[in-house]
Each structure stands twice: as structure tokens, then as C-alpha cells.
N, C-alpha and C. Protein backbone atom coordinates (compact mmCIF):
# COMPACT_ATOMS: atom_id res chain seq x y z
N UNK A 1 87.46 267.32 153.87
CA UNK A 1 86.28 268.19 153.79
C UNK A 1 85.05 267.38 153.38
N UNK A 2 85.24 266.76 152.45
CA UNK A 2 84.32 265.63 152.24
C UNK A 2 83.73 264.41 152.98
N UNK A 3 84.29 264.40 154.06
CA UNK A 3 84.01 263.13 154.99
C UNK A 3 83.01 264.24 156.06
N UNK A 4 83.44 265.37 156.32
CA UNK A 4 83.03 266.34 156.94
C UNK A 4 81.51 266.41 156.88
N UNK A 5 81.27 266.80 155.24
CA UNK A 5 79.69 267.06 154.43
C UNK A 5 79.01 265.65 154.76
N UNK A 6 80.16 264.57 154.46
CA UNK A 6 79.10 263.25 154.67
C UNK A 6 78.42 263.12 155.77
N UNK A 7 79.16 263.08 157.02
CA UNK A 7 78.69 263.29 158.41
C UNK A 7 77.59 264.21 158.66
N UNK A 8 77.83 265.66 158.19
CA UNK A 8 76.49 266.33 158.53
C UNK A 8 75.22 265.38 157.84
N UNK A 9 75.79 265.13 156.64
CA UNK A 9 74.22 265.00 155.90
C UNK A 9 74.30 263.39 156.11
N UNK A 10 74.87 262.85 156.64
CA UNK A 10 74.21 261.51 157.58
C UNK A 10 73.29 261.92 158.71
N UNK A 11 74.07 262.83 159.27
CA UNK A 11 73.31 263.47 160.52
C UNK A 11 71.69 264.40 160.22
N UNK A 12 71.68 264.72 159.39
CA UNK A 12 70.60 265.57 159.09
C UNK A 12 69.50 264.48 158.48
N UNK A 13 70.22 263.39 157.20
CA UNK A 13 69.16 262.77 157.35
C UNK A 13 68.74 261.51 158.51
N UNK A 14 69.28 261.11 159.65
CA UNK A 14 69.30 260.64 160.62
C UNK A 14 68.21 261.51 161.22
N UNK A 15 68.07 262.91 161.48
CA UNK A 15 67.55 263.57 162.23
C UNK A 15 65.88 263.84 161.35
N UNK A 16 66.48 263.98 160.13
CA UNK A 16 64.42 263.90 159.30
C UNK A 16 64.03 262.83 159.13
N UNK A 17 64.74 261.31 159.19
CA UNK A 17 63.81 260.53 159.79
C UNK A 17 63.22 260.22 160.99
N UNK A 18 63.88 261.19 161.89
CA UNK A 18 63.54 261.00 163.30
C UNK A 18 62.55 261.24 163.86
N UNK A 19 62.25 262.57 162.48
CA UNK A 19 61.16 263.60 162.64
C UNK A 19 59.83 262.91 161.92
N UNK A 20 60.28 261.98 160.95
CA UNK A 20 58.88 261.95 160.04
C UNK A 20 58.69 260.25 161.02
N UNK A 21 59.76 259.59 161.84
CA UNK A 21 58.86 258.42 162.20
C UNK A 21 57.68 259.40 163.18
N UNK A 22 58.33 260.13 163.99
CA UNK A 22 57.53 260.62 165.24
C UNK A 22 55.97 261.43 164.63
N UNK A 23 55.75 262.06 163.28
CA UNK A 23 54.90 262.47 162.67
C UNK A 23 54.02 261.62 162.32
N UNK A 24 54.81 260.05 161.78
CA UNK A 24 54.28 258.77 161.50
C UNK A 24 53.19 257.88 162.79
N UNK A 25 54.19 258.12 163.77
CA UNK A 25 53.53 257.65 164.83
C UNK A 25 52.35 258.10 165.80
N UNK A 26 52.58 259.52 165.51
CA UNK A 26 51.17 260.42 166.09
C UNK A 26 50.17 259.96 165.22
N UNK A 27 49.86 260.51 164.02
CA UNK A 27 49.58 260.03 163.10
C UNK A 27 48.42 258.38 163.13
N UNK A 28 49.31 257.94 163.15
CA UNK A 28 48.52 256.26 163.66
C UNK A 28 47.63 256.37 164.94
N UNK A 29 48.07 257.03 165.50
CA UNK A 29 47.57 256.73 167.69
C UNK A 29 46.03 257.87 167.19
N UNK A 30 46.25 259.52 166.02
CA UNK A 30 45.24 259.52 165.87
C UNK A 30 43.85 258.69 165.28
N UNK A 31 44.50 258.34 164.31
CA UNK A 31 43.57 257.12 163.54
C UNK A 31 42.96 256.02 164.32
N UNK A 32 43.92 255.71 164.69
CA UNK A 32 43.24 254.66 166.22
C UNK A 32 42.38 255.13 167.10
N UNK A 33 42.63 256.64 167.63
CA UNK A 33 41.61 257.15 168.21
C UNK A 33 40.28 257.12 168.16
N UNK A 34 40.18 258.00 166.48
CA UNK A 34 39.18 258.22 165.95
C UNK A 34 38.71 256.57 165.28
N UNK A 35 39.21 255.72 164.71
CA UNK A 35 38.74 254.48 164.27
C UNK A 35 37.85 253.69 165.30
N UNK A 36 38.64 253.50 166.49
CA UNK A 36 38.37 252.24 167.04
C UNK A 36 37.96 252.48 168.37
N UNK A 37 36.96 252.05 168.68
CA UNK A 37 35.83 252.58 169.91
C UNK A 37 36.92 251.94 170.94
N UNK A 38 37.13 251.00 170.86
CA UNK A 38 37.87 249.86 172.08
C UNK A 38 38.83 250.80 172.32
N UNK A 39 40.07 250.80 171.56
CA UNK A 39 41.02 251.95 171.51
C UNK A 39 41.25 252.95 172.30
N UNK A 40 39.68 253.81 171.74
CA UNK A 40 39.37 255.03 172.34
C UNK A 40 38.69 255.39 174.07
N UNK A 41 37.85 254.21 174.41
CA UNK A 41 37.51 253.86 175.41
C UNK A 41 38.79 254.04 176.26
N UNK A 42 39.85 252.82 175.75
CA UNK A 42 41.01 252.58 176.79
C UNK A 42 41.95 253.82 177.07
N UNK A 43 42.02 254.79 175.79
CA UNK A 43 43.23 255.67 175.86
C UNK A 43 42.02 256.67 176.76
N UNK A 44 40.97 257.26 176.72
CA UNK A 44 40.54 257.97 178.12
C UNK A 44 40.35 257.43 179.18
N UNK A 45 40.18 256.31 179.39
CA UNK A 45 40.10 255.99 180.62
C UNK A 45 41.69 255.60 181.25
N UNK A 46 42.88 255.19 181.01
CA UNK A 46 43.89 255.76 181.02
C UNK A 46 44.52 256.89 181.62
N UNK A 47 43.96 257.81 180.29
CA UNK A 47 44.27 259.76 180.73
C UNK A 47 43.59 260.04 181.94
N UNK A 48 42.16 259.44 182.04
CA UNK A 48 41.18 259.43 183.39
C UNK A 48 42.07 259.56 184.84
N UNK A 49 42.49 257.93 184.49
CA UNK A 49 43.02 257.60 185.57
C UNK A 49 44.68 258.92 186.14
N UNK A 50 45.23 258.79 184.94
CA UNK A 50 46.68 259.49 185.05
C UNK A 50 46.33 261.00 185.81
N UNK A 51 44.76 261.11 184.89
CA UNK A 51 44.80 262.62 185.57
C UNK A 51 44.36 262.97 187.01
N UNK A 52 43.77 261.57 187.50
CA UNK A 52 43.27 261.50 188.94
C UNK A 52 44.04 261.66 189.87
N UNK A 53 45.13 261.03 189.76
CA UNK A 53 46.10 260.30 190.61
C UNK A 53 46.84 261.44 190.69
N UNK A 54 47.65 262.65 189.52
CA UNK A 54 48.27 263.50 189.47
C UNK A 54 47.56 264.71 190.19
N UNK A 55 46.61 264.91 190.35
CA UNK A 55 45.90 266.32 190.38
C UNK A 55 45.86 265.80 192.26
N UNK A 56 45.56 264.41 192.81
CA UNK A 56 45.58 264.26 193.83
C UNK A 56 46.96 264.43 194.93
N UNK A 57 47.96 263.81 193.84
CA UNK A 57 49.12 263.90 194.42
C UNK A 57 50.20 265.41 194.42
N UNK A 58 49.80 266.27 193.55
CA UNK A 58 50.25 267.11 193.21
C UNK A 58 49.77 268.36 194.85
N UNK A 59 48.47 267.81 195.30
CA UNK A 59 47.73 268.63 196.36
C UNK A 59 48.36 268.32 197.45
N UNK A 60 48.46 267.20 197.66
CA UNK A 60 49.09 265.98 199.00
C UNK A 60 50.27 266.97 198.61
N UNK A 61 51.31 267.40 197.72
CA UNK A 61 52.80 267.42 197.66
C UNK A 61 52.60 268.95 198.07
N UNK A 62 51.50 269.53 197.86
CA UNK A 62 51.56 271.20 198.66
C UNK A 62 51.11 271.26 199.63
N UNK A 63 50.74 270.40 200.52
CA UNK A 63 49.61 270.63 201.67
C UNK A 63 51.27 270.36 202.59
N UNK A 64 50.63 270.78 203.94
CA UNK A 64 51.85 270.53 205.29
C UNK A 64 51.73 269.62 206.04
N UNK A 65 50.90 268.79 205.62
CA UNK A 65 50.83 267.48 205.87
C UNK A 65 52.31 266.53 206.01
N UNK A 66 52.90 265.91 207.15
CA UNK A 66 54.50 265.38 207.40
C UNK A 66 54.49 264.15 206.63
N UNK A 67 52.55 263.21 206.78
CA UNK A 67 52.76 262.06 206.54
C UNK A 67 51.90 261.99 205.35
N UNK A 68 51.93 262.88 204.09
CA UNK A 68 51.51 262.89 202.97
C UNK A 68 51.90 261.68 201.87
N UNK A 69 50.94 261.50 201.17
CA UNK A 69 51.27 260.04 200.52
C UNK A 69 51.31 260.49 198.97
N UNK A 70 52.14 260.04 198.17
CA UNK A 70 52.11 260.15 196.91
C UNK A 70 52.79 259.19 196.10
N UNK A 71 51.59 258.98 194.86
CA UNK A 71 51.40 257.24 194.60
C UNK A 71 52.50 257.95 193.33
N UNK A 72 52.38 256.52 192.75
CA UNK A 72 54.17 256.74 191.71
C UNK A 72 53.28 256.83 190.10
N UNK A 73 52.41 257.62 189.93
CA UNK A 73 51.64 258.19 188.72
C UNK A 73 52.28 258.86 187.99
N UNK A 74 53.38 259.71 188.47
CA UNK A 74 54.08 260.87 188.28
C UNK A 74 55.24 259.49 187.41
N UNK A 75 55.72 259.09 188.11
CA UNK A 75 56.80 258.35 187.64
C UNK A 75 56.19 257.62 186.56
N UNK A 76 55.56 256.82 186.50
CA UNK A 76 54.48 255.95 184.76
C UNK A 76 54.38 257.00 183.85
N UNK A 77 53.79 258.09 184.53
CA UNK A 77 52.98 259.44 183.19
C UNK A 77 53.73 259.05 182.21
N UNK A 78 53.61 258.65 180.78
CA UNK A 78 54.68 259.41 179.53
C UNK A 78 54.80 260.45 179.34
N UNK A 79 55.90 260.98 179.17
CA UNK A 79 56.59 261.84 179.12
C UNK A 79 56.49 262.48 177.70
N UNK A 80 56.72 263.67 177.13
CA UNK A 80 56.46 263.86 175.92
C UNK A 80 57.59 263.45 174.69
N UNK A 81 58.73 263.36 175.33
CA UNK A 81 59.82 262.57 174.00
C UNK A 81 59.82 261.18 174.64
N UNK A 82 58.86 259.90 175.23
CA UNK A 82 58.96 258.70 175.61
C UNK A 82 57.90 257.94 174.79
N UNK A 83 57.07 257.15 175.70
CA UNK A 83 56.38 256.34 174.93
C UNK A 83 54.64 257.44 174.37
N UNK A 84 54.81 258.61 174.89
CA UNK A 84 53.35 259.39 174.29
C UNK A 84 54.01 259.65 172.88
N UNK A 85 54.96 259.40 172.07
CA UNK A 85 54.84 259.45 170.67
C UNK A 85 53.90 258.53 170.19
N UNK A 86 53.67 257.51 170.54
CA UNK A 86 53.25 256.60 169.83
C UNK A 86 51.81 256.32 170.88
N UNK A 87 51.10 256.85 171.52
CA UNK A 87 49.98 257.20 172.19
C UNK A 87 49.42 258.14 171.94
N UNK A 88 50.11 259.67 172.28
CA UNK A 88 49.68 261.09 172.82
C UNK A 88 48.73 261.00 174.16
N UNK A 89 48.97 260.24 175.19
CA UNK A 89 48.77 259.96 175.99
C UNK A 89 48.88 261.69 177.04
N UNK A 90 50.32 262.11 176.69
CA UNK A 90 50.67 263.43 177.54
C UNK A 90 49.53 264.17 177.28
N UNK A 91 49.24 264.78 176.30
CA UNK A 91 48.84 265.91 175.93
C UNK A 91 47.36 265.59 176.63
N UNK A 92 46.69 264.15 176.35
CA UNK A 92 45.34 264.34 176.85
C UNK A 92 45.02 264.20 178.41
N UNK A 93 46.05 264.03 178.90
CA UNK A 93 46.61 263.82 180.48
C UNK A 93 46.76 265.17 181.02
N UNK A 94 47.73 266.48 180.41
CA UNK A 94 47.26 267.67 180.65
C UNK A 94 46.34 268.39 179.94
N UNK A 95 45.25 268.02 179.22
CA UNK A 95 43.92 268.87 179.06
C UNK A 95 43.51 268.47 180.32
N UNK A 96 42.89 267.40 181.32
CA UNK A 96 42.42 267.10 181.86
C UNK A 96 42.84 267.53 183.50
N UNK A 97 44.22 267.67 183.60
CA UNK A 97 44.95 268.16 185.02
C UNK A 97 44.55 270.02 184.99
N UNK A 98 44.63 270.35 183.40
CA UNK A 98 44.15 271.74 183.45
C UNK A 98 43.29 272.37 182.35
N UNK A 99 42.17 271.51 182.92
CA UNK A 99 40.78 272.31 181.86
C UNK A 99 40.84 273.02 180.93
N UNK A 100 40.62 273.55 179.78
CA UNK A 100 40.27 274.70 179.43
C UNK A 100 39.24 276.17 180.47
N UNK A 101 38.01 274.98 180.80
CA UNK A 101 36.79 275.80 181.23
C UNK A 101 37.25 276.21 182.70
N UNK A 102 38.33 275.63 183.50
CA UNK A 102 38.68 275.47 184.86
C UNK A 102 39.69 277.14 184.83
N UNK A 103 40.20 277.37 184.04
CA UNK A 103 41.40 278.13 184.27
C UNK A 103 41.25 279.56 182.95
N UNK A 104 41.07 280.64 183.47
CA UNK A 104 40.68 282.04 182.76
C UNK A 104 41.38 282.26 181.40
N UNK A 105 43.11 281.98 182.08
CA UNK A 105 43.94 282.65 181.05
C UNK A 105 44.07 281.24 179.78
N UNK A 106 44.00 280.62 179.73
CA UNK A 106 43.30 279.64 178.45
C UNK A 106 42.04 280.10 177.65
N UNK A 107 41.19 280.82 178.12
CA UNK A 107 39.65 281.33 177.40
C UNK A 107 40.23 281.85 175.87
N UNK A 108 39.52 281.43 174.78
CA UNK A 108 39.67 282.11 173.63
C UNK A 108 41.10 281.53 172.96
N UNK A 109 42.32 280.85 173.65
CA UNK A 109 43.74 280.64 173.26
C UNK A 109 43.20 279.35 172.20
N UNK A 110 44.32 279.83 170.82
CA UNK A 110 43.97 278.75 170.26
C UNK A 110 44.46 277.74 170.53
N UNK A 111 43.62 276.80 169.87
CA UNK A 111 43.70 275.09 170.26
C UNK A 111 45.17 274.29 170.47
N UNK A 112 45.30 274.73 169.53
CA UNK A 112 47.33 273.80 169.32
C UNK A 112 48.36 275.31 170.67
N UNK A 113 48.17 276.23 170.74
CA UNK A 113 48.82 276.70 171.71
C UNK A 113 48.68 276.34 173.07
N UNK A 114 46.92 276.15 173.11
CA UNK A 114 46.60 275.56 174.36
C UNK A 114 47.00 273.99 174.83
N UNK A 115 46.95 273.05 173.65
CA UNK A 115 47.79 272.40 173.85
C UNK A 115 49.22 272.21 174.62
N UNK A 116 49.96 273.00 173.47
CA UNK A 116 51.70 273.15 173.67
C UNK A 116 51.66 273.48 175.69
N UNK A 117 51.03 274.67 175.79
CA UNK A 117 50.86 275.84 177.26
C UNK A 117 50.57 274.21 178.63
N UNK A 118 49.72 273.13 178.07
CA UNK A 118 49.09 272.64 179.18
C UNK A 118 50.02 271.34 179.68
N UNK A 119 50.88 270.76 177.58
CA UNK A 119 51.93 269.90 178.52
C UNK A 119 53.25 270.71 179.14
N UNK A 120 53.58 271.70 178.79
CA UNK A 120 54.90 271.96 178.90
C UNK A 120 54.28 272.58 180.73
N UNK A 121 52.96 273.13 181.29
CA UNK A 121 52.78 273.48 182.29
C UNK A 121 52.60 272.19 183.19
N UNK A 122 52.14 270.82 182.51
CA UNK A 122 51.94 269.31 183.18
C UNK A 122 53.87 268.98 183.53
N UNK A 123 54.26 269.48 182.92
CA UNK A 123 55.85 269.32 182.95
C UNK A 123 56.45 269.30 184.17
N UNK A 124 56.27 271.34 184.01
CA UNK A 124 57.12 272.10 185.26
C UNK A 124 56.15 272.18 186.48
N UNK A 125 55.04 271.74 186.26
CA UNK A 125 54.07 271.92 187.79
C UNK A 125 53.91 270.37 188.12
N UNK A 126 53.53 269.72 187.45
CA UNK A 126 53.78 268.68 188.10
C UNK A 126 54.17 267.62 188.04
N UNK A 127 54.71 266.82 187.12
CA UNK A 127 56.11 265.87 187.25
C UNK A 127 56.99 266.04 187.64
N UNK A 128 57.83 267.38 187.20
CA UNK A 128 59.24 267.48 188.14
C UNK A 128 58.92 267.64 189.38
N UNK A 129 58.29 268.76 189.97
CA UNK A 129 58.13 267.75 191.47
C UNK A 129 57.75 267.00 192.09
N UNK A 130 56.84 266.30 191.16
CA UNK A 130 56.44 265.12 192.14
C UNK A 130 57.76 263.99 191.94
N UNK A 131 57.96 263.85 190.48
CA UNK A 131 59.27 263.33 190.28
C UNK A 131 60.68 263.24 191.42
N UNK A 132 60.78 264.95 191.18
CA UNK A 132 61.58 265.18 192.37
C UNK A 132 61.75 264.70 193.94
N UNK A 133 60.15 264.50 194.63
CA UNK A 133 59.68 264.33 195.54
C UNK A 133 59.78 262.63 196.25
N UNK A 134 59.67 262.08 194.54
CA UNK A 134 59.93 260.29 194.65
C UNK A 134 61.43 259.73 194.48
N UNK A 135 61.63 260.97 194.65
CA UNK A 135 63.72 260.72 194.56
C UNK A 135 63.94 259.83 193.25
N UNK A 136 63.19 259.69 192.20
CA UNK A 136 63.29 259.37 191.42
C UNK A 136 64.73 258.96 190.64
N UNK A 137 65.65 258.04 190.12
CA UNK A 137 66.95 258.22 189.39
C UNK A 137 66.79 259.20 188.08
N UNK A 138 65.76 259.34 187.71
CA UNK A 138 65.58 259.85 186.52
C UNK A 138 65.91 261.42 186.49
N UNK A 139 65.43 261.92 187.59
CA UNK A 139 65.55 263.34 187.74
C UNK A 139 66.78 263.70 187.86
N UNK A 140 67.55 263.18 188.68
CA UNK A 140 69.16 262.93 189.05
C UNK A 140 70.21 263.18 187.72
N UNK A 141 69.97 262.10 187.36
CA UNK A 141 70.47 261.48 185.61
C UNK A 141 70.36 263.12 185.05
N UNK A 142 68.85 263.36 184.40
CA UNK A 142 68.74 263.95 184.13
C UNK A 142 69.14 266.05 183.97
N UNK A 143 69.62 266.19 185.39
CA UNK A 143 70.24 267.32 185.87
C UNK A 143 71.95 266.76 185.96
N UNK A 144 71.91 265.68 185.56
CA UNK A 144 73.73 265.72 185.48
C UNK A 144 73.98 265.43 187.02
N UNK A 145 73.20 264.73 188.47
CA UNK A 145 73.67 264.57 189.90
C UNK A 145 73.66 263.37 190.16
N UNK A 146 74.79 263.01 189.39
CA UNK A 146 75.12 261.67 189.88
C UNK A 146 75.33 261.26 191.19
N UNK A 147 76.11 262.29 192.00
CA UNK A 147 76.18 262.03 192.65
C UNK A 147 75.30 262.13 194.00
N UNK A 148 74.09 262.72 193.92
CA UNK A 148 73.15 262.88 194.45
C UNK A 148 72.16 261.72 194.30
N UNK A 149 71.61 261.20 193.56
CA UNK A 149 71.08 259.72 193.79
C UNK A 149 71.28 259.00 194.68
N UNK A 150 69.99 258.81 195.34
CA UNK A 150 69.75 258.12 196.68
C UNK A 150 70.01 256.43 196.23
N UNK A 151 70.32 255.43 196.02
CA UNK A 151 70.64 254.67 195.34
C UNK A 151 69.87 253.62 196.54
N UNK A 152 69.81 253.78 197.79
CA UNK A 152 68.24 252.32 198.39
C UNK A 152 66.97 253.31 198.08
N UNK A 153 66.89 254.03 197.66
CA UNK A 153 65.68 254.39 196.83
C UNK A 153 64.85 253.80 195.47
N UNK A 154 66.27 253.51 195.06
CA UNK A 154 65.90 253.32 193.30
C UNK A 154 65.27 251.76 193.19
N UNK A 155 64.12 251.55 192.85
CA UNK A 155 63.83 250.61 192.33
C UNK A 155 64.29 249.31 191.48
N UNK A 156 64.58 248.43 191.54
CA UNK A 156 64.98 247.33 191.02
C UNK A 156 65.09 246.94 189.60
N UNK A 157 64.09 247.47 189.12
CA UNK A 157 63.51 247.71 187.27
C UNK A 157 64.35 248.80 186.81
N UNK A 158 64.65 249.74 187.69
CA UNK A 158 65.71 251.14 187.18
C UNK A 158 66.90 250.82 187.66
N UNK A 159 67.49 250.08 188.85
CA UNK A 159 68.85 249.50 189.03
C UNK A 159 69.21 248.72 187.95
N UNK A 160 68.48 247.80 187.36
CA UNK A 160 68.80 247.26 186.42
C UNK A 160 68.95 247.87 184.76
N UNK A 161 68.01 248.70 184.95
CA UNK A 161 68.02 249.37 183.30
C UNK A 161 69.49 250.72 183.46
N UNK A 162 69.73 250.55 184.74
CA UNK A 162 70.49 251.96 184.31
C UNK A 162 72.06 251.67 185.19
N UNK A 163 71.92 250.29 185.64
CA UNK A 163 73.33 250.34 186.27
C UNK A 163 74.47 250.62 185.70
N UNK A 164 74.87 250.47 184.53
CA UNK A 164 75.99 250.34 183.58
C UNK A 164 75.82 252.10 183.74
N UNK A 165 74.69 252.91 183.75
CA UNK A 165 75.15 254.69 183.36
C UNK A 165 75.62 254.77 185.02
N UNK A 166 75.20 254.50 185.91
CA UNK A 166 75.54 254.37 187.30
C UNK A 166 77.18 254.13 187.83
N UNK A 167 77.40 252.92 186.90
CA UNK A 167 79.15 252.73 186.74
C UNK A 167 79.73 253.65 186.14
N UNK A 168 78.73 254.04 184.98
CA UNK A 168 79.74 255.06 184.33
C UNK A 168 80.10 256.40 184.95
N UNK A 169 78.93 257.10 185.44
CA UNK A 169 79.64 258.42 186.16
C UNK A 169 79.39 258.28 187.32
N UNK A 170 79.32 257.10 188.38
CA UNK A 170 78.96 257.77 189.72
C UNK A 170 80.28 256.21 190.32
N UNK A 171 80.65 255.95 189.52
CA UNK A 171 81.93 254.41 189.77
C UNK A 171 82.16 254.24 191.30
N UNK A 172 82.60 255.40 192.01
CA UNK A 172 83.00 254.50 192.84
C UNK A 172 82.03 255.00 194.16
N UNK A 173 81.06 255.85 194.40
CA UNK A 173 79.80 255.68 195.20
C UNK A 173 79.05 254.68 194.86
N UNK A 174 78.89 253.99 193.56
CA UNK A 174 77.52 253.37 193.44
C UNK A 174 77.98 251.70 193.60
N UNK A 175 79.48 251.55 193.19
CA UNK A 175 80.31 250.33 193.83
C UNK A 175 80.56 250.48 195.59
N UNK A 176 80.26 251.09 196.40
CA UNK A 176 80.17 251.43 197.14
C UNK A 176 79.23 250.79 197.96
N UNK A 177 78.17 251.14 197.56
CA UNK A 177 76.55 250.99 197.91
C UNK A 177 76.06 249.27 197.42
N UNK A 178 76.88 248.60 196.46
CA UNK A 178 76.86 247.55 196.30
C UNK A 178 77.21 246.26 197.09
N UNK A 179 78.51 247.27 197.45
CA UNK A 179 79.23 246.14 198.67
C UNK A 179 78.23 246.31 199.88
N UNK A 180 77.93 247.43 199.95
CA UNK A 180 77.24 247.44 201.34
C UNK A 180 76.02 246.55 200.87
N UNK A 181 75.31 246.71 200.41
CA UNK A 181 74.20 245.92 200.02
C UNK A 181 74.63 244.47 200.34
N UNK A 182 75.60 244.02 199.52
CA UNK A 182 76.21 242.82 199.67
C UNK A 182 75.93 241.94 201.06
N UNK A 183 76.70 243.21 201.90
CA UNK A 183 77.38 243.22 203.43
C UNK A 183 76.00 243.30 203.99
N UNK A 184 74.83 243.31 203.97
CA UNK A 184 73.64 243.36 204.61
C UNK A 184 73.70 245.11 205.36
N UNK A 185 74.57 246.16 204.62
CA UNK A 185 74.41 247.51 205.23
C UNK A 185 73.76 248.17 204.99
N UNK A 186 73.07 248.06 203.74
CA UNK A 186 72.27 248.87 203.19
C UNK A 186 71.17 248.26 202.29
N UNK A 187 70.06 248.54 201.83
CA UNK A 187 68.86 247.97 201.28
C UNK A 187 68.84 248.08 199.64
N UNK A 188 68.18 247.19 198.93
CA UNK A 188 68.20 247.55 197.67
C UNK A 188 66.38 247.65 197.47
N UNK A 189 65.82 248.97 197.09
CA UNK A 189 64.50 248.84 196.84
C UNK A 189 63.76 247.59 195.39
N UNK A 190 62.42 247.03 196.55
CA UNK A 190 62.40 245.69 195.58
C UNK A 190 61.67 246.39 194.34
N UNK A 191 60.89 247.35 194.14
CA UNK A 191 60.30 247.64 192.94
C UNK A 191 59.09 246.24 192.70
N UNK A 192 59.28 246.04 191.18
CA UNK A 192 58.17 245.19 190.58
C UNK A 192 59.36 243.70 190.43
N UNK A 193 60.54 243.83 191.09
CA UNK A 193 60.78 242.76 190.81
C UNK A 193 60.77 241.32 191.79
N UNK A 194 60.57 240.40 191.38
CA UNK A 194 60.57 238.96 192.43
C UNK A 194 61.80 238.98 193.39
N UNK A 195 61.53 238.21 194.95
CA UNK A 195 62.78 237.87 195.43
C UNK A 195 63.99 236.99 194.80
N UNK A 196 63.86 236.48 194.04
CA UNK A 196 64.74 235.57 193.16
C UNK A 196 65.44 236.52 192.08
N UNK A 197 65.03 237.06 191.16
CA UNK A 197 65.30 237.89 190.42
C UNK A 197 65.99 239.24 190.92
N UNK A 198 66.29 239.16 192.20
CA UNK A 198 66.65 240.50 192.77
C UNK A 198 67.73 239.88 193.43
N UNK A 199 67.95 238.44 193.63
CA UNK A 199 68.87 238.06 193.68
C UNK A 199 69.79 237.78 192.98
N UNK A 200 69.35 237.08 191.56
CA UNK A 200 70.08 237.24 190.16
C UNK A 200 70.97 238.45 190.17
N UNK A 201 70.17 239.61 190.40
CA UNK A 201 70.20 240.42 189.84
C UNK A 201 71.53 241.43 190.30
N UNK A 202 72.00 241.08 191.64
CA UNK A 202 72.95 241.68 192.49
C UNK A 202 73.84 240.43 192.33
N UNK A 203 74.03 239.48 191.81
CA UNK A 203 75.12 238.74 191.86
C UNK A 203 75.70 238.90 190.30
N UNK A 204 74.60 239.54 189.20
CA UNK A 204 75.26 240.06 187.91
C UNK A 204 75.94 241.43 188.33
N UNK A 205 76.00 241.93 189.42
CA UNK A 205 76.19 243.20 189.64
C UNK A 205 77.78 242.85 190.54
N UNK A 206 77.80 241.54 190.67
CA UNK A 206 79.15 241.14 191.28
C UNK A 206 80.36 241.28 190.73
């Protein structure tokens, strides 16, 4: 019974430091905000950019357009449990995809709700599908479809960061897709990585 209590309350305090780094880290990214002009310059022009690219691609992804283009903004965005702890990058990325002054039912909502309302709506309107749309591994992973991952889709930077979860639940499709690769049957997407390094990189995969 006692090993029992220890575990929770390892676990609990595991979990309130989890809470006070992430409080810690907002925290700082505000101070930086407000401190440092350079800082502040870079983190809107940033959100600028994130919010350009999204609001463009998000239109391209509804229009009926066959040969619609959509740039991989969606895939960089931080995400709200990723690297916007230690930015808040998200949150000022959806003020900007959805105005206050642009959109009725926001008028008068207070500030921190309007907040919460604009990432969790930057979420479900437009990352997951654009996400969705870039066949992304992440989305896959994420819904538990392993076996649905387009795998000459996936980028080279995510073959590598995630092959070992790839072995783990998708073993013998994604050994599969290797040999073929091997065998010149199938393609491995180059991503950001070099021809050399993508060669490394499938012979660690040997």
C-alpha cells in the first residue's frame, strides 16, 4: 500500500512541476516580450508571417481548385503543448488568423476566453486540415493510424525522428516500404535533408 501512495505522489509531484515549469516558461517569453524591442519585433513578425501563409492556405484548401498549392506553415505552426510554451507563439498566430474586430461573435468576449475560443478554433479549422491535407505522420500517429501513413510522403527529418515508433506499431508495413525503397520501388521524401545524409540515413535503417 505504501509503494502504491509513493507512486501517486511521485506522480503528482512529477505532474506540478510540469505545471509550474510551463507557468515558468510563459512567464519569461512574456517578459521578453514586453522587455526587449528586438525580441518583440521578431516574435510579430513571425506570428505575421505564420498568420499569412495559414489564412492563405486554409482558402486554397476550400476552394475547387484540383491544382491548389499549400505551403507546409501548417506543419512549422507550434502547436499549443510544443515549442509555443516557451514562445506563445500559438495564441498570437490565432488572434491574427481570427481578429477580434473581423468576426461578431468575439465582440465584448472577455480577453482570456477570447483567447482560449481563437487557439482551440486555430486548432480544429485550421491545422488539422491542413495537417491532414499534407499527409502529415503526425496526424496519423496521432489518431492511433498506423497503418494509414503514407510513408514516401514523410519527410526525411520525421523518418528519422520517428522511425523506431514506426517499427514499433506499424513493423511489418513500414519494413516493407524499406526494402522497397532499398529495391529502387518506392521513394523516400528528401525533406531538409542532404543527399548524403539520406543515404546514411537508410543504411542505419538496414
Amino acid at each position: 500500500m505504501k509503494g502504491m501512495e509513493r507512486i501517486k505522489l511521485e506522480k503528482e509531484t512529477a505532474s506540478a512541476a510540469r505545471k509550474e515549469k510551463k507557468i515558468v516558461m510563459a512567464k519569461k517569453a512574456i517578459a521578453s516580450y514586453q522587455r526587449d524591442p528586438d525580441y518583440r519585433f521578431l516574435h510579430q513578425r513571425v506570428s505575421d508571417l505564420f498568420a499569412e501563409f495559414l489564412k492563405s492556405d486554409i482558402e486554397n484548401f476550400k476552394s475547387d481548385d484540383k491544382h491548389k498549392k499549400i505551403t507546409l506553415a501548417a506543419k512549422w505552426c507550434p502547436s499549443l503543448d510544443s515549442f509555443d510554451r516557451a514562445t506563445l507563439l500559438c495564441e498570437a498566430i490565432a488572434r491574427k488568423v481570427f481578429p477580434r474586430e473581423s468576426y461578431p461573435e468575439y465582440e465584448g468576449m472577455e480577453e482570456a476566453h477570447y483567447a482560449y475560443r481563437v487557439r482551440d478554433r486555430l486548432r480544429k479549422e485550421v491545422l488539422v486540415p491542413l495537417r491532414k491535407e499534407l499527409q502529415l505522420p503526425e496526424v496519423y500517429m496521432g489518431a492511433n493510424q498506423w497503418g494509414a501513413i503514407p510513408y514516401n510522403r514523410v519527410a526525411s527529418v520525421a523518418m528519422k525522428l520517428y522511425k523506431s515508433k514506426f517499427l514499433e506499431h506499424d513493423n511489418e508495413r513500414f519494413n516493407k516500404y524499406l526494402e522497397d525503397v532499398k529495391a529502387g520501388k518506392s521513394t523516400i521524401a528528401a525533406g531538409a535533408l542532404l543527399p548524403h545524409e539520406i543515404i546514411a540515413q537508410l543504411n542505419n535503417m538496414g
